[in-house]
C-alpha atoms as a PDB file:
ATOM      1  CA  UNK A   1      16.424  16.140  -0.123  1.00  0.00           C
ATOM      2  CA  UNK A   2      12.937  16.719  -0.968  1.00  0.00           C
ATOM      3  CA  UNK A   3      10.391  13.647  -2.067  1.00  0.00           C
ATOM      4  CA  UNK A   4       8.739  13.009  -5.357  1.00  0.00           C
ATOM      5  CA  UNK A   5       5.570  11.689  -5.289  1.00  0.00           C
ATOM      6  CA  UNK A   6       2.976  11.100  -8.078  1.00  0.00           C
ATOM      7  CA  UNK A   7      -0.607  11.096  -7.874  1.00  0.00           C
ATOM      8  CA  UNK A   8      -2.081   7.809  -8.946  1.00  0.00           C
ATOM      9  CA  UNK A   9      -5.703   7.401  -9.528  1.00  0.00           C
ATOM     10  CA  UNK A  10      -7.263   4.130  -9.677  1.00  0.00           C
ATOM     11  CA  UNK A  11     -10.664   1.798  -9.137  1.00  0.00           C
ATOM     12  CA  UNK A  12     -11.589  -0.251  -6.211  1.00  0.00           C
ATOM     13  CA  UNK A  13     -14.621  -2.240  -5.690  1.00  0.00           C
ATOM     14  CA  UNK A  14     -17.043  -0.490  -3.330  1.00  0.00           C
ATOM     15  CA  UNK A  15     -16.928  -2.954  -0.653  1.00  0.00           C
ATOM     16  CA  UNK A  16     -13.200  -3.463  -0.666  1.00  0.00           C
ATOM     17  CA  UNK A  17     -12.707   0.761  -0.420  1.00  0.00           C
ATOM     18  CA  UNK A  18     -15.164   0.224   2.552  1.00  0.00           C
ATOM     19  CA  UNK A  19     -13.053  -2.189   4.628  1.00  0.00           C
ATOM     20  CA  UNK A  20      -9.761  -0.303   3.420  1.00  0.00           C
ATOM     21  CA  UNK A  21     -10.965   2.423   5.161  1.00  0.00           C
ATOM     22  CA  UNK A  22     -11.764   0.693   8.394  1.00  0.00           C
ATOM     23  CA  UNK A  23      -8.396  -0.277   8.669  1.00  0.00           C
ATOM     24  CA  UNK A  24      -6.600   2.914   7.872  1.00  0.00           C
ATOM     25  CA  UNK A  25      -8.822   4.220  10.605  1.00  0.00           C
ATOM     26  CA  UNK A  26      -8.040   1.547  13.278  1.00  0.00           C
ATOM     27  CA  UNK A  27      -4.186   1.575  12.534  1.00  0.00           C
ATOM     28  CA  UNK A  28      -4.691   5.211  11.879  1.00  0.00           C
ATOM     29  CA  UNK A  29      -3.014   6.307   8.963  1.00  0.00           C
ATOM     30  CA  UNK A  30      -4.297   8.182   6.075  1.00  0.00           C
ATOM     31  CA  UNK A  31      -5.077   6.194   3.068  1.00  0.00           C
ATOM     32  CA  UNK A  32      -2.066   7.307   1.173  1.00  0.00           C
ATOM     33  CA  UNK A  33      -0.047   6.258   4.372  1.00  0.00           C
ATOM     34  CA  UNK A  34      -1.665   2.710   4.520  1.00  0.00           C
ATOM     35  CA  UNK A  35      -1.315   1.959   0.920  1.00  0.00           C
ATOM     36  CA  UNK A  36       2.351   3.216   0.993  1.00  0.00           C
ATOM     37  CA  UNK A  37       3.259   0.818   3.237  1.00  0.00           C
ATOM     38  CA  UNK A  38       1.590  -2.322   2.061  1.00  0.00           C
ATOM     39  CA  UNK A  39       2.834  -1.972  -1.451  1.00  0.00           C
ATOM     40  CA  UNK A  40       6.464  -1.288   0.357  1.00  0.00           C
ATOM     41  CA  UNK A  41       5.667  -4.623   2.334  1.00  0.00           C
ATOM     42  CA  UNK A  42       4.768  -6.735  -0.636  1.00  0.00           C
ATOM     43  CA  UNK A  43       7.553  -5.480  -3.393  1.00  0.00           C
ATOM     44  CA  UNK A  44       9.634  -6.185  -0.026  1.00  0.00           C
ATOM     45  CA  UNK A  45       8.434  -9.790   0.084  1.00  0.00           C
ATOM     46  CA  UNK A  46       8.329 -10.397  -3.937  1.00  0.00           C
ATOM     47  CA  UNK A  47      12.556  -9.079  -3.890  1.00  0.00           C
ATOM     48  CA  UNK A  48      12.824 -11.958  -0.902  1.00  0.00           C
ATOM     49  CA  UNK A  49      11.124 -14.710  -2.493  1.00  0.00           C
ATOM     50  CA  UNK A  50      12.869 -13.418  -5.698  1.00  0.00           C
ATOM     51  CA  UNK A  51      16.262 -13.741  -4.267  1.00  0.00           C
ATOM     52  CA  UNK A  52      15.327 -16.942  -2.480  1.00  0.00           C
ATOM     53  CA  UNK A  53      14.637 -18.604  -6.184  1.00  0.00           C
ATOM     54  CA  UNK A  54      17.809 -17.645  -7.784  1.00  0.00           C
END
């Protein structure tokens, strides 16, 4: 099965598109990649704590 994706286009802070860059380059990932995964890591976290409250 093929993915959907959707373009997203949003603003960062100069200096905090500066470090986010670093790090995609040291764990080397795109930016796309890197992002991916840490909003997958904190919804992750948010359905935990989520499920830990009820």
């Amino acid at each position: 099965m093929a993915k959907s994706e959707t373009q997203v286009n949003f603003r960062l802070p100069d200096n905090i598109l500066v470090r986010f860059k670093e790090e995609t380059q040291k764990e080397r990932r795109s930016q796309t990649a890197q992002l991916t995964l840490l909003v997958e890591e904190w919804l992750e976290k948010r359905e935990k704590l989520q499920g830990a409250k009820a």
